[in-house]
Protein backbone atom coordinates (compact mmCIF):
# COMPACT_ATOMS: atom_id res chain seq x y z
CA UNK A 1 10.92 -197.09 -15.51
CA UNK A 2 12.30 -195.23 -12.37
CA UNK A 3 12.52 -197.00 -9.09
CA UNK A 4 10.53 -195.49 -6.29
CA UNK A 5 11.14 -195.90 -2.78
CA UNK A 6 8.17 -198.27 -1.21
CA UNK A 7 5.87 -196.42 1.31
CA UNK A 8 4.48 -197.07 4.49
CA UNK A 9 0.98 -195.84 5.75
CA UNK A 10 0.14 -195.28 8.93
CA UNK A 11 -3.18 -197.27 9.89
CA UNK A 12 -5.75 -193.47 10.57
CA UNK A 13 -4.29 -192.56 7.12
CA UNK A 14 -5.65 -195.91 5.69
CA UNK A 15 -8.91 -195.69 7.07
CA UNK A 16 -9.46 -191.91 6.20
CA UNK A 17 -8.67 -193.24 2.41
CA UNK A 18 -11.11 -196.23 3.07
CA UNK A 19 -14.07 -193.75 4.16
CA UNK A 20 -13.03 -191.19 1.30
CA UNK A 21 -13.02 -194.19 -0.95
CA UNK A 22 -16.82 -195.75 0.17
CA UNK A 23 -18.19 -192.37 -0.23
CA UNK A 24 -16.90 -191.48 -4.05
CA UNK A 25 -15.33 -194.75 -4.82
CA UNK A 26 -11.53 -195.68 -5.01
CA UNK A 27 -10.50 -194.20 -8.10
CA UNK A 28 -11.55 -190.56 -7.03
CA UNK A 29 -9.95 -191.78 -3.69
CA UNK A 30 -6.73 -192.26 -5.91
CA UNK A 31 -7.19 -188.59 -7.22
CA UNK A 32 -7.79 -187.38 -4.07
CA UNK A 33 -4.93 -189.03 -2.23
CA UNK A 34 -2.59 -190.19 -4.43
CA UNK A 35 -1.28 -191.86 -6.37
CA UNK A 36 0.64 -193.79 -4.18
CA UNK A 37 -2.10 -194.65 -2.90
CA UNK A 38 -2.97 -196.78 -6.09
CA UNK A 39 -6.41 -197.66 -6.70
CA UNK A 40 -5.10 -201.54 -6.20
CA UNK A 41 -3.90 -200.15 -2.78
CA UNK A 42 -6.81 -198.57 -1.73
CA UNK A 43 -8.88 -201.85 -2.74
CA UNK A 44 -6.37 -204.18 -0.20
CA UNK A 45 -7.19 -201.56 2.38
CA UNK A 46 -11.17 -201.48 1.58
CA UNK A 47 -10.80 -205.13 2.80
CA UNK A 48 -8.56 -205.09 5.77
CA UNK A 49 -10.92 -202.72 7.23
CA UNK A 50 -11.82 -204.76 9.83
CA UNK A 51 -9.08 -205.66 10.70
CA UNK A 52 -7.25 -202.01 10.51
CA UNK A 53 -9.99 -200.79 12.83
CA UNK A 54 -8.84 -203.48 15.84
CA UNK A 55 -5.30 -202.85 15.32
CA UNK A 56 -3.26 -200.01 17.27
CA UNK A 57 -3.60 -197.19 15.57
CA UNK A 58 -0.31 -195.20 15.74
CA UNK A 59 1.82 -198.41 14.44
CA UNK A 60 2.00 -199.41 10.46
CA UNK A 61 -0.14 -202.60 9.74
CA UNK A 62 1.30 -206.27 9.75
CA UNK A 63 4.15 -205.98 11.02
CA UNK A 64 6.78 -209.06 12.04
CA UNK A 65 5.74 -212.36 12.16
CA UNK A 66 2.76 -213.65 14.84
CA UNK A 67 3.76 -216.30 17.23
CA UNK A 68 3.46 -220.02 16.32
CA UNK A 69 2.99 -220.90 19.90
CA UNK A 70 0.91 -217.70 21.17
CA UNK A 71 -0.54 -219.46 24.44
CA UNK A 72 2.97 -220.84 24.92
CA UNK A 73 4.29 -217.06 24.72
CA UNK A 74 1.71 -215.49 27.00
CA UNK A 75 2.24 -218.15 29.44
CA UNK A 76 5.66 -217.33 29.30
CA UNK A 77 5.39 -213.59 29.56
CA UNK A 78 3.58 -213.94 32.74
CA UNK A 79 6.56 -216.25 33.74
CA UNK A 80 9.22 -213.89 33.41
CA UNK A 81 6.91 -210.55 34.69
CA UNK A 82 6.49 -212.90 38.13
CA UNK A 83 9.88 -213.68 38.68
CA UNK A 84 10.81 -210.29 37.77
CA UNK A 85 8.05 -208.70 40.26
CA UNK A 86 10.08 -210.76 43.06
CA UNK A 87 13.43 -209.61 42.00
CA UNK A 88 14.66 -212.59 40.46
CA UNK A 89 17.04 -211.76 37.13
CA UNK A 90 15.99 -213.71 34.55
CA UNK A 91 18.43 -215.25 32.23
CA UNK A 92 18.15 -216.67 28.56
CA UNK A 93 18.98 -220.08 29.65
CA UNK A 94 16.02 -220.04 32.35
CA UNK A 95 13.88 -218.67 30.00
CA UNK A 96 14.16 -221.24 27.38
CA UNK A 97 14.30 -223.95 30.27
CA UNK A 98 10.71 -222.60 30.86
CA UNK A 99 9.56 -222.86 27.73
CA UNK A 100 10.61 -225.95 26.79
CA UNK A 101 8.83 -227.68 29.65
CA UNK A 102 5.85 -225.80 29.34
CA UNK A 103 5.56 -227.09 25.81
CA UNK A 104 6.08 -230.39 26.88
CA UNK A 105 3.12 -229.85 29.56
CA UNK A 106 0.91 -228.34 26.86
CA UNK A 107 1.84 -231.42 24.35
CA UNK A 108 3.52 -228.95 21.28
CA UNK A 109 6.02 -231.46 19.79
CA UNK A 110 7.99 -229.26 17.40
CA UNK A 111 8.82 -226.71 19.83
CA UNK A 112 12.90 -226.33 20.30
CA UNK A 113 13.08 -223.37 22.03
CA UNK A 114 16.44 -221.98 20.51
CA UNK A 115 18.27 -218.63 21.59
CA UNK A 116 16.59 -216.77 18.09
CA UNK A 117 13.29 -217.57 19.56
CA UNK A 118 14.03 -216.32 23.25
CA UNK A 119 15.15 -213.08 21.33
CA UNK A 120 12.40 -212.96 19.22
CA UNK A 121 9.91 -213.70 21.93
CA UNK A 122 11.37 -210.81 23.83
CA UNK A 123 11.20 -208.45 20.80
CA UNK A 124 7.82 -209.46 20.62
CA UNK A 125 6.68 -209.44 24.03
CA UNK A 126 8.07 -205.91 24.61
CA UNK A 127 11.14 -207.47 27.37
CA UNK A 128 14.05 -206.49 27.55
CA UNK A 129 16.85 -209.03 28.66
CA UNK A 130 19.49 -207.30 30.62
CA UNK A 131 16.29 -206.28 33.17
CA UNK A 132 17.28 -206.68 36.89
CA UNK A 133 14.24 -205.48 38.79
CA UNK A 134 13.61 -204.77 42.30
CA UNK A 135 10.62 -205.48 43.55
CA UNK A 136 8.35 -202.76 45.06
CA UNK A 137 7.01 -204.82 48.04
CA UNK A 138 9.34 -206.42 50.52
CA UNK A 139 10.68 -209.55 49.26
CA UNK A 140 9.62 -212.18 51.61
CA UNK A 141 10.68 -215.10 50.15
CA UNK A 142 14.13 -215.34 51.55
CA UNK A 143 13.53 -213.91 54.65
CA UNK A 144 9.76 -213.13 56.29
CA UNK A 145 11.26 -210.23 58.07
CA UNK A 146 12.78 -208.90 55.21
CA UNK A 147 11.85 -204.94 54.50
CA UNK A 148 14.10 -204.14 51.74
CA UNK A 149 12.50 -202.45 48.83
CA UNK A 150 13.24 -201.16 45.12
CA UNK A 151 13.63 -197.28 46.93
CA UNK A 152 15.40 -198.54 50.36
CA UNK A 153 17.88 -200.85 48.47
CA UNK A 154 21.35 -200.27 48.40
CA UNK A 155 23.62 -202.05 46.32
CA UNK A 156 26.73 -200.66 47.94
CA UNK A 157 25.15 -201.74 51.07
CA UNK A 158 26.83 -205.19 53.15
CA UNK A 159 23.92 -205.17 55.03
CA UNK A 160 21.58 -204.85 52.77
CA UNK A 161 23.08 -207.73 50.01
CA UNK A 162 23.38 -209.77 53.14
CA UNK A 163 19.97 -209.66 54.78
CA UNK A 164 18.00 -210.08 51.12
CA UNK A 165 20.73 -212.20 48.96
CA UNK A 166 18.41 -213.19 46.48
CA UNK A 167 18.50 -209.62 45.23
CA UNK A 168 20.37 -208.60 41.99
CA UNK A 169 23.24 -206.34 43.19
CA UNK A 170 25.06 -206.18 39.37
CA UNK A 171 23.23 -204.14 36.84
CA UNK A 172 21.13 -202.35 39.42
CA UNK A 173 21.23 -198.41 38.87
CA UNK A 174 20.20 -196.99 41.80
């Protein structure tokens, strides 16, 4: 028996088999198609319809693993986006800090909130870590008279690391 390589299907491929395959049935789908697509295929598919019809259309279907803790995660998401918004660099550490006491506050016991997880959680949250952000509004919270923003910011600038000092002056590209 040769080996074949495993395909992937894209999910408007899927459902254009699925229709083919309600119309004249999944065997002359097969014909049609395939094979691959196997009639056994096209029978998995003829159930996931539903849910291939929410899902994003230009990505391949089931993909990774979901989040245990997904209220945890999109608590967390907003979190980081916040602190981001105001300029603030946000580390691993905090980030699992974070986490761990909002688990505690929303009573999930086996949460440890380990550095795979903070990766993970990035990967799936579509975050990058090394992200030092300026924000696009005057930061006000260390100093109300402060009018430094993301395009008047200089990094190079005395003046400006020493009137706004809570802004990120390494990894900025500006």
């Amino acid at each position: 028996m040769s080996k074949t390589k495993r395909l992937a299907y894209k999910i408007p491929f899927k459902l254009e088999v699925v229709k083919y395959a309600k119309e004249h049935g999944n065997r002359a789908a097969e014909r049609h198609f395939g094979p691959p697509p196997t009639e056994k295929m096209i029978r998995e598919w003829r159930k996931q319809e539903d849910q291939l019809q929410k899902l994003d259309k230009t990505k391949h279907t089931f993909r990774g693993h979901a989040a245990k803790w997904p209220q945890l995660e999109m608590d967390m998401k907003e979190w980081i986006t916040l602190h981001r918004n105001m300029g603030f660099s946000v580390s691993t550490k905090m980030i699992i800090y974070e986490a761990k006491r909002i688990a505690v506050e929303k009573g999930i016991k086996d949460f440890t909130g380990s550095p795979s997880w903070c990766y993970r959680f990035m990967r799936r949250s579509g975050l990058a870590m090394s992200s030092c952000v300026l924000p696009s509004t005057p930061c006000l919270l260390c100093d109300p008279t402060c009018s430094i923003t993301a395009s008047s910011y200089n990094a190079g600038c005395l003046f400006c690391t020493a009137l706004c000092s809570n802004l990120p002056v390494s990894g900025y590209q500006g």
